[in-house]
Protein backbone atom coordinates (compact mmCIF):
# COMPACT_ATOMS: atom_id res chain seq x y z
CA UNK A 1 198.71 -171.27 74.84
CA UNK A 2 197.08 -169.19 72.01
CA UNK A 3 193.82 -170.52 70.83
CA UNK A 4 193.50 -169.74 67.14
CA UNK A 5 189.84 -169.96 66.78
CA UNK A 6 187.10 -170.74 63.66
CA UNK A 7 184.54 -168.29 62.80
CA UNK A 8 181.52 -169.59 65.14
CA UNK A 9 178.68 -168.29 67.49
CA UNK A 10 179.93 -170.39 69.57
CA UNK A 11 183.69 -170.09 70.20
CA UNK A 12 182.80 -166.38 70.30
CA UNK A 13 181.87 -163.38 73.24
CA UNK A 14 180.64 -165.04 75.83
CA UNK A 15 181.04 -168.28 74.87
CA UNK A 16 184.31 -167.81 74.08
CA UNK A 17 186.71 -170.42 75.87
CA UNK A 18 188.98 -169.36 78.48
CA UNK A 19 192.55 -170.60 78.57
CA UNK A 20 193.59 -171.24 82.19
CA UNK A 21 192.59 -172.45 85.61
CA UNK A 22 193.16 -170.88 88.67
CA UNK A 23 193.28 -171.24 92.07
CA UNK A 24 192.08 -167.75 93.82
CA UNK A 25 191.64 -168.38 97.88
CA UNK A 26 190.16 -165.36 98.78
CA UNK A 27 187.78 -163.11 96.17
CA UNK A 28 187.09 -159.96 96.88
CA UNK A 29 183.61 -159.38 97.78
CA UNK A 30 180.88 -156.63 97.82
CA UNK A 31 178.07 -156.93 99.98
CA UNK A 32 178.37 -159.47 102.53
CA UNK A 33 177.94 -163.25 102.36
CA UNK A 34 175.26 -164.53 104.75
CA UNK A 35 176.72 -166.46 107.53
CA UNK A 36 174.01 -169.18 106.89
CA UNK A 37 175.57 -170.30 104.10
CA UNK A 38 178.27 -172.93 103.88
CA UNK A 39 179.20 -174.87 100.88
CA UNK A 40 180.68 -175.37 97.43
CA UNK A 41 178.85 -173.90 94.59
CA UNK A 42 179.89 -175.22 90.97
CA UNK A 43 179.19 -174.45 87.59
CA UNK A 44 180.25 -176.91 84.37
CA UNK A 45 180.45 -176.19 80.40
CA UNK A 46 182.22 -176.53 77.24
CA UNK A 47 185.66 -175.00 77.08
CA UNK A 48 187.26 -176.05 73.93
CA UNK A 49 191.37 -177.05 75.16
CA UNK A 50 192.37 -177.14 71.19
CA UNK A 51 190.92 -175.63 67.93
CA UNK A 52 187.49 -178.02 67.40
CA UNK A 53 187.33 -180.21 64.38
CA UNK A 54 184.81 -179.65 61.88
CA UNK A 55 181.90 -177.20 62.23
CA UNK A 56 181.93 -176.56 65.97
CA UNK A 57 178.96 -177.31 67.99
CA UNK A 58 177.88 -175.98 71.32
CA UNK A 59 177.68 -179.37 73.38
CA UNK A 60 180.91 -180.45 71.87
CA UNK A 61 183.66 -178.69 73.86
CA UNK A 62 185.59 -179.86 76.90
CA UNK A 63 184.49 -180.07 79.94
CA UNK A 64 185.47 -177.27 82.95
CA UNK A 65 184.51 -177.26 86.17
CA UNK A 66 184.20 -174.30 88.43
CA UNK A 67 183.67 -174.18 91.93
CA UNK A 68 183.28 -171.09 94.33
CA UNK A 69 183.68 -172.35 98.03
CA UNK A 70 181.97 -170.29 100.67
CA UNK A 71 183.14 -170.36 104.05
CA UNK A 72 182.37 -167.75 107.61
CA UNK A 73 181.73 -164.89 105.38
CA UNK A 74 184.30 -165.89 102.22
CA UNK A 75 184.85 -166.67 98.93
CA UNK A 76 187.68 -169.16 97.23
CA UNK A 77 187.53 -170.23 93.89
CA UNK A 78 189.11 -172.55 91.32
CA UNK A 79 188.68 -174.36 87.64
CA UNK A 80 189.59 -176.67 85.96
CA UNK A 81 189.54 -178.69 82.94
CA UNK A 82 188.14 -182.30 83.35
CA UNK A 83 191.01 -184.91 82.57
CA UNK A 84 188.76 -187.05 80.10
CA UNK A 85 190.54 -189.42 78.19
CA UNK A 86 189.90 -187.78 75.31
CA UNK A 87 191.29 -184.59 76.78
CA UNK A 88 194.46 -186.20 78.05
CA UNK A 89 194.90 -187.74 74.18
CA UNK A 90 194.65 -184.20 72.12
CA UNK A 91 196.70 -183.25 75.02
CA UNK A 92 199.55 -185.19 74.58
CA UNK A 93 199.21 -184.77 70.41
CA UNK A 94 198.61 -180.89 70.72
CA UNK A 95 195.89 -180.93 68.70
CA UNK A 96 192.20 -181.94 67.94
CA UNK A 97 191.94 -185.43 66.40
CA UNK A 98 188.48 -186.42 67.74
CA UNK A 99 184.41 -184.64 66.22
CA UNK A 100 182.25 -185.63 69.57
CA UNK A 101 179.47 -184.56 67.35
CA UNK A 102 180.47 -187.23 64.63
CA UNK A 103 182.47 -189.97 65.21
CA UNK A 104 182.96 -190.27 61.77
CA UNK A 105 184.73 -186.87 61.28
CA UNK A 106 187.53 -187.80 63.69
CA UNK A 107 191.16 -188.04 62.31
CA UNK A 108 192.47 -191.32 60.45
CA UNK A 109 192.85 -194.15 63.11
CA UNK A 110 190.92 -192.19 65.94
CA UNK A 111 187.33 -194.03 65.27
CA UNK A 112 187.84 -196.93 67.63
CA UNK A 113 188.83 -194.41 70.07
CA UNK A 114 185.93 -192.94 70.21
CA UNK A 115 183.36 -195.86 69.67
CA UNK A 116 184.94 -197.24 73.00
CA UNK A 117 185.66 -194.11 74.80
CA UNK A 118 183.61 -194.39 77.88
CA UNK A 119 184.90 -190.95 79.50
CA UNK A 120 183.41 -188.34 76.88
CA UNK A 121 183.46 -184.92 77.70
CA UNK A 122 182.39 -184.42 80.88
CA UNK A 123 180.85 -181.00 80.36
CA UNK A 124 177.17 -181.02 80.90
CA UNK A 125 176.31 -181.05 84.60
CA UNK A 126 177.49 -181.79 87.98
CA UNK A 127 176.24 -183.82 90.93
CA UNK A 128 177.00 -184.66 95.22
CA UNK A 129 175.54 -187.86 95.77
CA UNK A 130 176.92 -190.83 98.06
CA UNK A 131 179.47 -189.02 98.81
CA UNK A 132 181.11 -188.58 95.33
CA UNK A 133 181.29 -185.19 93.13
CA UNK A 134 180.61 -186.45 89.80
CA UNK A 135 180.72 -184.52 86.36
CA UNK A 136 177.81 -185.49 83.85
CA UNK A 137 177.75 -185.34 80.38
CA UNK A 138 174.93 -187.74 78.85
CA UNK A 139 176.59 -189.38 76.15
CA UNK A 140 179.06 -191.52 78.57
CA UNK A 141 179.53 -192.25 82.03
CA UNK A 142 180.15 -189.72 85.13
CA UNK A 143 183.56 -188.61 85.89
CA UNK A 144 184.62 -188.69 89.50
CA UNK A 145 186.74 -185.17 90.88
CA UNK A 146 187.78 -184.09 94.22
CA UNK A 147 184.92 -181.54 95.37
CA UNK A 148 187.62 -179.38 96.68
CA UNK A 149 190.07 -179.16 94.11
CA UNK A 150 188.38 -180.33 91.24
CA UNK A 151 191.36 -182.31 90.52
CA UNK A 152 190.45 -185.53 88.22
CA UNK A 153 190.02 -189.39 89.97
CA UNK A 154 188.58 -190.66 86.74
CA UNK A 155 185.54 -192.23 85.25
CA UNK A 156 183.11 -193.65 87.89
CA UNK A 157 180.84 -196.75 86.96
CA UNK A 158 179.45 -197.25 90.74
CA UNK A 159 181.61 -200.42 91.60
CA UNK A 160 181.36 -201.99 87.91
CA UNK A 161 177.41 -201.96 87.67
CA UNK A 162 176.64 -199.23 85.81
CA UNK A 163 177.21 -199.98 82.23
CA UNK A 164 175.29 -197.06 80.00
CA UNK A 165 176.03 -193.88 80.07
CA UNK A 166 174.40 -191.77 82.43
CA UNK A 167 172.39 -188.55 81.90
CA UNK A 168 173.02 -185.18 82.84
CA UNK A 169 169.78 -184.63 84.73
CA UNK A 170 169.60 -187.33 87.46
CA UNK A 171 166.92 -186.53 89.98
CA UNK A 172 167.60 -187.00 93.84
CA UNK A 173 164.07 -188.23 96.04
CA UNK A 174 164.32 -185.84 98.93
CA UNK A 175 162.25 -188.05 100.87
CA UNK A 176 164.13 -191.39 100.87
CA UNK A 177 167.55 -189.89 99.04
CA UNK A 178 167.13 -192.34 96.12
CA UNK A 179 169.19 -191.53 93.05
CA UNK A 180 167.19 -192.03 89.74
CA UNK A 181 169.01 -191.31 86.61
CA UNK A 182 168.85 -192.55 82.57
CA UNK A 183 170.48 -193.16 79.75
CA UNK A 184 169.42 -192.80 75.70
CA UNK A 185 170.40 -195.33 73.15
CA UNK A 186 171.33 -197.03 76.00
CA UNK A 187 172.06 -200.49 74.34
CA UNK A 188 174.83 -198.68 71.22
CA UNK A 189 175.08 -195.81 69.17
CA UNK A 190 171.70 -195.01 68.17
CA UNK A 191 169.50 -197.52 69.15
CA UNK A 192 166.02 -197.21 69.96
CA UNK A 193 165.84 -197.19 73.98
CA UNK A 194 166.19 -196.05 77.33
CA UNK A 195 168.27 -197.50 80.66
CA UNK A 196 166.39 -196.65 83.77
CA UNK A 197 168.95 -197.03 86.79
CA UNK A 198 168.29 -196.43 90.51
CA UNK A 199 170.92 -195.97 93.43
CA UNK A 200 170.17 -195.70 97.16
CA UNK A 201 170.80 -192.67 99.31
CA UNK A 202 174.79 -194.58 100.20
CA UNK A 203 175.62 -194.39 96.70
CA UNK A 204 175.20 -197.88 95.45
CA UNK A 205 173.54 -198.97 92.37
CA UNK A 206 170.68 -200.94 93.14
CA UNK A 207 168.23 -201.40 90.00
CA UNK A 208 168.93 -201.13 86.17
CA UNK A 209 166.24 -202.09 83.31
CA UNK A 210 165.91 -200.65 79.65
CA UNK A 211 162.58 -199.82 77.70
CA UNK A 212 162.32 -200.03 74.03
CA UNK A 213 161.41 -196.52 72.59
CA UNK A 214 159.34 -195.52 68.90
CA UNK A 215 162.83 -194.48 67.76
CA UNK A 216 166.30 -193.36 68.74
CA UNK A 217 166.12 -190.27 70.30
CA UNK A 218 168.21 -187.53 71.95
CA UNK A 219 166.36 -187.20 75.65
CA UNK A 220 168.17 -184.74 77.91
CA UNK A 221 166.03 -184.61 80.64
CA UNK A 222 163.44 -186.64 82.27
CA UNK A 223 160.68 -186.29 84.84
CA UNK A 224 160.50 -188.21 88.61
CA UNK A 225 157.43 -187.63 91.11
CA UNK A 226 156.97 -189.48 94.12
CA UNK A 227 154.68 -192.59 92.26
CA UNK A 228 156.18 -192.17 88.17
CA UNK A 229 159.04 -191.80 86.25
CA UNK A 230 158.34 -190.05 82.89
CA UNK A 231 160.37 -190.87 79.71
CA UNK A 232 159.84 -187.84 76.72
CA UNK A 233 160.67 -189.42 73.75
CA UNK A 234 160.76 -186.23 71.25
CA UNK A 235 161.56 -186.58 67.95
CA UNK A 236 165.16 -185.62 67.96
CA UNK A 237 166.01 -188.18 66.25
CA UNK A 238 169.74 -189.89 66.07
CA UNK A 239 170.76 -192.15 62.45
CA UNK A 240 174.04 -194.11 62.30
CA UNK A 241 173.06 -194.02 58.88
CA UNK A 242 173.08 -190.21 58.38
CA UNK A 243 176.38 -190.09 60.14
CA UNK A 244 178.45 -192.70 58.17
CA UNK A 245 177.02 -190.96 55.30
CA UNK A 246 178.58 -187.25 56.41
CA UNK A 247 175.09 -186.06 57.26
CA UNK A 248 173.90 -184.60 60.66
CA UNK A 249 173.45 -187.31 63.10
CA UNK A 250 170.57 -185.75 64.78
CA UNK A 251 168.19 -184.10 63.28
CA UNK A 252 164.25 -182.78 64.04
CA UNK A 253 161.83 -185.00 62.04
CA UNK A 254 157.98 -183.76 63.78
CA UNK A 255 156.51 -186.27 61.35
CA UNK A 256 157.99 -189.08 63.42
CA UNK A 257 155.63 -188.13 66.51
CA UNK A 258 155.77 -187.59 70.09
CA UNK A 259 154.66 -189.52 73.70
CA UNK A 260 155.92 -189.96 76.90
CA UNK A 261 156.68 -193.12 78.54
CA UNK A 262 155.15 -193.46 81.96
CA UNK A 263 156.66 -196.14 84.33
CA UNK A 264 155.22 -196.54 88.09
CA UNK A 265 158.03 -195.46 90.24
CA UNK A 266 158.26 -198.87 91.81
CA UNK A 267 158.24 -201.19 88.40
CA UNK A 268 160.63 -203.93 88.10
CA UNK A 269 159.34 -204.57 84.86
CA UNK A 270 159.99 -202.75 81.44
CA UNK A 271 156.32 -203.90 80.59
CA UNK A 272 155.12 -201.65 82.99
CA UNK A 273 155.79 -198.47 81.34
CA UNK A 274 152.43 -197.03 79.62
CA UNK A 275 153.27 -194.81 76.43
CA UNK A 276 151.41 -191.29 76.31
CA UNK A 277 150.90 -189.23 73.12
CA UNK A 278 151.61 -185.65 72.83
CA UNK A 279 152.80 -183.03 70.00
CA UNK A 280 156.03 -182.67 68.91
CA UNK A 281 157.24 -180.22 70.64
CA UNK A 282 160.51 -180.43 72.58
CA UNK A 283 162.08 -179.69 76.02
CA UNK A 284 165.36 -179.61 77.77
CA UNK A 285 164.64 -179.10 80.99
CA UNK A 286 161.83 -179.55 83.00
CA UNK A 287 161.44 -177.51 86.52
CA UNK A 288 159.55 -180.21 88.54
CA UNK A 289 157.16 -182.80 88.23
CA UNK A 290 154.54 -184.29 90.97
CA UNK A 291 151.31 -186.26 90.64
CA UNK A 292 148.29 -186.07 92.73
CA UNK A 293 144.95 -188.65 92.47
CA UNK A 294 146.45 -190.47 90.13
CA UNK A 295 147.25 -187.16 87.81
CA UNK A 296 150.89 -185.96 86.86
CA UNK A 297 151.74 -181.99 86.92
CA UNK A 298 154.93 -181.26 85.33
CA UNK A 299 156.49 -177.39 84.53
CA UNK A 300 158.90 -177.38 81.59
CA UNK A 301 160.62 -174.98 79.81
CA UNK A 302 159.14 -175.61 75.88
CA UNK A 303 160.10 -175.04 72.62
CA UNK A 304 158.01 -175.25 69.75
CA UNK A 305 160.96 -177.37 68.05
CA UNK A 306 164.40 -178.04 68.32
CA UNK A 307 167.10 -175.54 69.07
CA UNK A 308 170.19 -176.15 68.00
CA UNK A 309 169.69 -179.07 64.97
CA UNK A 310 168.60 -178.97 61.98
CA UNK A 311 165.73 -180.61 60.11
CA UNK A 312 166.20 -183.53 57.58
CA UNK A 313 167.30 -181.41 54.66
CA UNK A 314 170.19 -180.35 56.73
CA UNK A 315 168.79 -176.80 57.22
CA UNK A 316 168.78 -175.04 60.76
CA UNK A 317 165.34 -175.20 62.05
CA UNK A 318 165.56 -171.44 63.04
CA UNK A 319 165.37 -169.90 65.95
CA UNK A 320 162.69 -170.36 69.07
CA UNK A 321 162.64 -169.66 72.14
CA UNK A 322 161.45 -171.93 74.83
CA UNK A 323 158.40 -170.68 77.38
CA UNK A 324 157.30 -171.90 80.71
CA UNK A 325 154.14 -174.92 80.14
CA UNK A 326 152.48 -176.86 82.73
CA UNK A 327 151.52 -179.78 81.42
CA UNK A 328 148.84 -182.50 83.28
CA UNK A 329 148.46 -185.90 82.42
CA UNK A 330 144.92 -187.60 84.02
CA UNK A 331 146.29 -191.49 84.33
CA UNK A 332 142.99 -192.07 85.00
CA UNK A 333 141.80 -191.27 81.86
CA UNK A 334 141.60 -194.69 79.51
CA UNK A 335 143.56 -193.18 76.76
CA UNK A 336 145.61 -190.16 78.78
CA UNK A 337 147.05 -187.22 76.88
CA UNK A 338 149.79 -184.71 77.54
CA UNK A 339 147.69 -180.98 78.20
CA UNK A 340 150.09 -178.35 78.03
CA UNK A 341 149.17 -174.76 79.12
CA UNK A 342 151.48 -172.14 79.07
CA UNK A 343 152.16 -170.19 82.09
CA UNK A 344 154.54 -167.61 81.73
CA UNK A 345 154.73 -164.93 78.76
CA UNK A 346 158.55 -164.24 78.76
CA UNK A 347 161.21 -166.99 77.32
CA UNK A 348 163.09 -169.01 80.24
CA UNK A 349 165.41 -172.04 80.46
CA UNK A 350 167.56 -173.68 83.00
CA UNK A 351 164.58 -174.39 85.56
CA UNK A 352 165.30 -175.47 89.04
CA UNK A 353 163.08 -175.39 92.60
CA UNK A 354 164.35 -175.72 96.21
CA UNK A 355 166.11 -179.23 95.94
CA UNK A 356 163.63 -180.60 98.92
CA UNK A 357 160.62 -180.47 97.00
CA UNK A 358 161.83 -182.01 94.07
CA UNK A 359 159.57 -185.26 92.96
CA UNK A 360 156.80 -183.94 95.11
CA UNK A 361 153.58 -180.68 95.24
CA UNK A 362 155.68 -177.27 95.48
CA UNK A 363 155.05 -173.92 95.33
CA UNK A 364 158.38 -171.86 94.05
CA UNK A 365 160.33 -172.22 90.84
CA UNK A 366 163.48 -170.13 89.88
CA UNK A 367 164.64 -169.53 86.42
CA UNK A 368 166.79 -167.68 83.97
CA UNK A 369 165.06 -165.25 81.45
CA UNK A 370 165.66 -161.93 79.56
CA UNK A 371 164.34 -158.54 80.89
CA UNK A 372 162.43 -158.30 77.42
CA UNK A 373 161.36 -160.81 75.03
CA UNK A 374 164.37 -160.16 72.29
CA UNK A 375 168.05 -160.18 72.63
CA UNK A 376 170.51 -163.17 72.76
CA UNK A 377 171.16 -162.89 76.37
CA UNK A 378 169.67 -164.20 79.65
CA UNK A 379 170.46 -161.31 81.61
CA UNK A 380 167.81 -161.69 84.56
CA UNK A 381 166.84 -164.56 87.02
CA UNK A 382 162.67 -165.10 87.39
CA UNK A 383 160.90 -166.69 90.15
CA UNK A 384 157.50 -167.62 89.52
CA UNK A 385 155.09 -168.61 92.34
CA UNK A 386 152.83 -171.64 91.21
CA UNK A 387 150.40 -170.85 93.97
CA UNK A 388 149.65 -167.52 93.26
CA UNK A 389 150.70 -167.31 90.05
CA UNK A 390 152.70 -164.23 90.56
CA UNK A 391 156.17 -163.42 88.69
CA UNK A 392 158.95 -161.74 89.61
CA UNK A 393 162.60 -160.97 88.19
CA UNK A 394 166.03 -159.63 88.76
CA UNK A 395 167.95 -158.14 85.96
CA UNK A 396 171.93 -157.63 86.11
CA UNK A 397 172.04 -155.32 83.58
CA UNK A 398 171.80 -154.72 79.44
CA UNK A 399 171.13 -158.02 77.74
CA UNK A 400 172.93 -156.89 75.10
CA UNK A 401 176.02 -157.27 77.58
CA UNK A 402 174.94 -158.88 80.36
CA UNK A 403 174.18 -162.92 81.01
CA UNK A 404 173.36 -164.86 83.72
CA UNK A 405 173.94 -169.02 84.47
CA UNK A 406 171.04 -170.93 85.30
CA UNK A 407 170.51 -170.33 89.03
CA UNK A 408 170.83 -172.73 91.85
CA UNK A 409 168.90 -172.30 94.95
CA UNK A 410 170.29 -172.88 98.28
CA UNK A 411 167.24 -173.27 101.19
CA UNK A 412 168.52 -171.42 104.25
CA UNK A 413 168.56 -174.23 106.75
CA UNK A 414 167.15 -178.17 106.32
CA UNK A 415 164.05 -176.82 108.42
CA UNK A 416 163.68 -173.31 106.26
CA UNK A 417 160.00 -173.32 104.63
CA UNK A 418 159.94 -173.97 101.11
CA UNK A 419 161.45 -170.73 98.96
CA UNK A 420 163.23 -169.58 101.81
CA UNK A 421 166.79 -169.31 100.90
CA UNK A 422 169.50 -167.93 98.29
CA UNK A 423 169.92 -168.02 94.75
CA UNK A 424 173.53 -168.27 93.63
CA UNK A 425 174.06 -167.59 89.80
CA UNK A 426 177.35 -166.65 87.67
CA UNK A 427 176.80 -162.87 86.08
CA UNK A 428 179.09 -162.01 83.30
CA UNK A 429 179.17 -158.32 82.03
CA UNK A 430 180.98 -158.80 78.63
CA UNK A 431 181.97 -155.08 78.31
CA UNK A 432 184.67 -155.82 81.01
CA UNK A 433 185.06 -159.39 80.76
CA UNK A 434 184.59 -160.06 83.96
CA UNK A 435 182.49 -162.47 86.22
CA UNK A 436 181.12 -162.38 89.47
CA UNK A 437 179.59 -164.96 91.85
CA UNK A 438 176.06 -163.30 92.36
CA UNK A 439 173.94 -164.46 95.66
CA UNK A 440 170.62 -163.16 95.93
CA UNK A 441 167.74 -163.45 99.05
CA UNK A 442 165.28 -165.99 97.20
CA UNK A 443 162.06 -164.84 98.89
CA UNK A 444 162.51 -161.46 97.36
CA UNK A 445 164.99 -161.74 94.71
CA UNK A 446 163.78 -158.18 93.49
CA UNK A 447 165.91 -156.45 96.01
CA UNK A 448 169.11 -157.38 93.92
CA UNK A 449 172.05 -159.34 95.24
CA UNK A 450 173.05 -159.11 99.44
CA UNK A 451 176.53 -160.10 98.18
CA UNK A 452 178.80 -160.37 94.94
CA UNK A 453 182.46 -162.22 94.87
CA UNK A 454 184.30 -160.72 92.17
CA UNK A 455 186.47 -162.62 89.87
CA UNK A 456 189.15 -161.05 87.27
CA UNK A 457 187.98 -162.93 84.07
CA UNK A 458 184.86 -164.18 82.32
CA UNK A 459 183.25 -167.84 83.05
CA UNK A 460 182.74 -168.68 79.62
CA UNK A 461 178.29 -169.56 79.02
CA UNK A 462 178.19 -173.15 80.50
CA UNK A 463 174.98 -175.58 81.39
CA UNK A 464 174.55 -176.79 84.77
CA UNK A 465 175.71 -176.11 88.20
CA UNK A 466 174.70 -177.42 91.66
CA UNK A 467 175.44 -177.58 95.40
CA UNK A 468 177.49 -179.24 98.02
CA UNK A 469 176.65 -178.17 101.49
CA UNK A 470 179.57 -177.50 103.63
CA UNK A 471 178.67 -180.70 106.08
């Protein structure tokens, strides 16, 4: 197959989709892989199977999985596309027919496809949990693969209870192994609320209840501590009017406001949830969260508006670049207020912590950032110590050429003290259009990687990746 391409940032250099999956058993590897670990590392992303429809955008192509298992010292690897319905009908045509930015857009007789499509993309995120691998994209339900071969089982609505979509940021308790995941707009197509669902540490669904919001709005990530779950509500705002009308669906509209919707962790009732103003700034990911005497800590990566959509006159919004924030919210305060405080100087995004300190007090986050504050590329991975306040970082090379995936730490052993462990991130170098599997010591990340597993093509720029251990 020949992809014959638009003109688009996005469908370009390193995002540029790649056109077949492989199966590679044994990469070759400099360095050496630490014995200590043993797993499957994955990454997920848009990679468009057919020309797009329409004006392409960036969370709109389909879902591929990658996973590097490591093994005694060794590297396989394989990819594939995710066999969405969708995918599996352009398939069979040979062509786009569906916009998953705009129902509307899609080809005559295609709408009530989509409107009832409960598959999606698939292209977001990826999660181990009760022993399933699922694939996440926010706008439908998870996708169930093999976590060896990545081969598709289908969509996966935990035994028929699960009936909203669910995000691509569900948060696992470390503590009791609790699931807690959401869903926007849960109720249709741009409605005005949020599904709160719960499943135990076996996998099974156990509690679902949905909050009324201000307005619809697009909410990709959400915060969990050991005593809250917090709900931003940003004004990203979604319109079925604007998008029968041929106008962007979502667009930023600050004048709507801001808050946060706090629930206590252990509410059975929507009622519960206590609604906290801030300004209208947005996230999409947020590091950690914890609360302490009746106070809530959260780190996010912050934007001053929307990336990626534009405002209500249809305009982009222009570019910014998000920066580290700590915010605090005093619950004990009669009329509480986000505080946000920023804490690092140079732009980051795709956040993440040692996994068994999520939800509670921690001490190391891990990040992906430039070397300097300009350039379009992440090209380094930070690690910033929230005790100290100290800040370190690793780049792979130019920026101009250079990018790294978000990076996903891997503690050294269950009993390993917090930060002590590896960071595993993709590293593309675009002037030989190539990626490696990069795995770096995370207590002193500054040394540069102790091993690199060398693949013959590029992983196109995807989202999210996580972690299977081996056992």
């Amino acid at each position: 197959m020949n992809l014959v391409l638009p003109k688009n940032r996005f469908l370009e250099g390193a995002f540029a989709p790649i056109e077949q999956e492989y199966v590679l058993p044994d990469l070759p590897i400099m360095g050496e892989v630490p014995s200590a670990l043993n797993g499957s590392f994955y990454r997920n992303g848009p990679n468009v199977h057919f020309a797009p429809r329409g004006d392409y955008h960036l969370f709109a192509g389909d879902g591929m999985t990658h996973a590097f298992h490591i093994r005694d010292g060794k590297v396989s690897y394989c990819n594939k596309w995710i066999r969405t319905a969708k995918f599996k009908l352009e398939d069979e045509l040979n062509r786009s027919v569906i916009d998953p930015m705009n129902p509307f857009n899609c080809e005559d007789g295609y709408l009530e496809f989509v409107l009832n499509d409960k598959e999606g993309l698939a292209n977001t995120a990826c999660i181990w949990h009760g022993g399933k691998m699922l694939i996440l994209e926010e706008g439908h339900r998870p996708f169930e693969v093999d976590p060896l071969t990545l081969e598709s089982i289908g969509s996966y609505d935990f035994g028929g209870k699960l009936n909203t979509a669910m995000t691509a940021h569900p948060k696992v308790d470390p503590v009791s192994g609790e699931l807690v995941f959401f869903a926007y707009m849960a109720s249709g197509p741009f409605e005005a609320d949020v599904a709160l669902h719960k499943v135990n540490s076996d996998g099974v669904l156990t509690q679902s209840m949905t909050l009324p919001t201000a307005y619809p709005a697009m909410v990709h990530d959400f915060v969990v501590t050991q005593n809250y779950i917090l709900f931003p509500i940003f004004p990203l705002t979604g319109s079925m009017d604007r998008a029968m009308n041929g106008q962007p669906p979502f667009v930023w509209e600050p004048e709507r406001g801001a808050s946060v919707g706090v629930l206590p962790r252990n509410s059975t009732s929507p009622d519960d949830v206590r609604w906290v103003e801030m300004d209208p700034f947005f996230v999409f990911h947020f590091m950690n969260g914890y609360d302490k005497d009746g106070k809530i800590y959260v780190d996010a990566c912050q934007f001053a508006h929307a990336p990626l959509f534009p405002g209500t006159d249809g305009k982009e919004t222009g570019d910014v670049e998000a920066l580290l924030n700590r915010w605090t919210i005093d619950m004990n305060a009669d009329s509480p207020r986000v505080m946000a405080e920023q804490i690092d100087e140079i732009r980051s995004e795709f956040p993440v912590l040692d996994p068994r300190y999520a939800t509670l007090e921690y001490r190391h986050g891990f990040y992906a950032t430039p070397d300097a504050d300009e350039g379009p590329m992440y090209n380094c991975v930070g690690h910033i110590d929230h005790q100290t306040g100290a800040i370190r970082r690793h780049s792979f090379g130019d920026r101009k050429n250079t990018f790294t995936s978000e990076p996903i730490f891997v503690p050294r052993s269950d009993s390993a003290e917090e930060g002590d462990g590896f960071l595993l991130s993709v590293v593309t170098d675009l002037t030989r259009d190539r990626s490696a599997l990069n795995i770096l010591d995370a207590t002193d990340i500054t040394a540069g990687p102790v091993a690199v597993a060398q693949l013959e093509h590029r992983v196109p720029i995807g989202f999210h990746g996580n972690w299977r251990p081996a056992s």
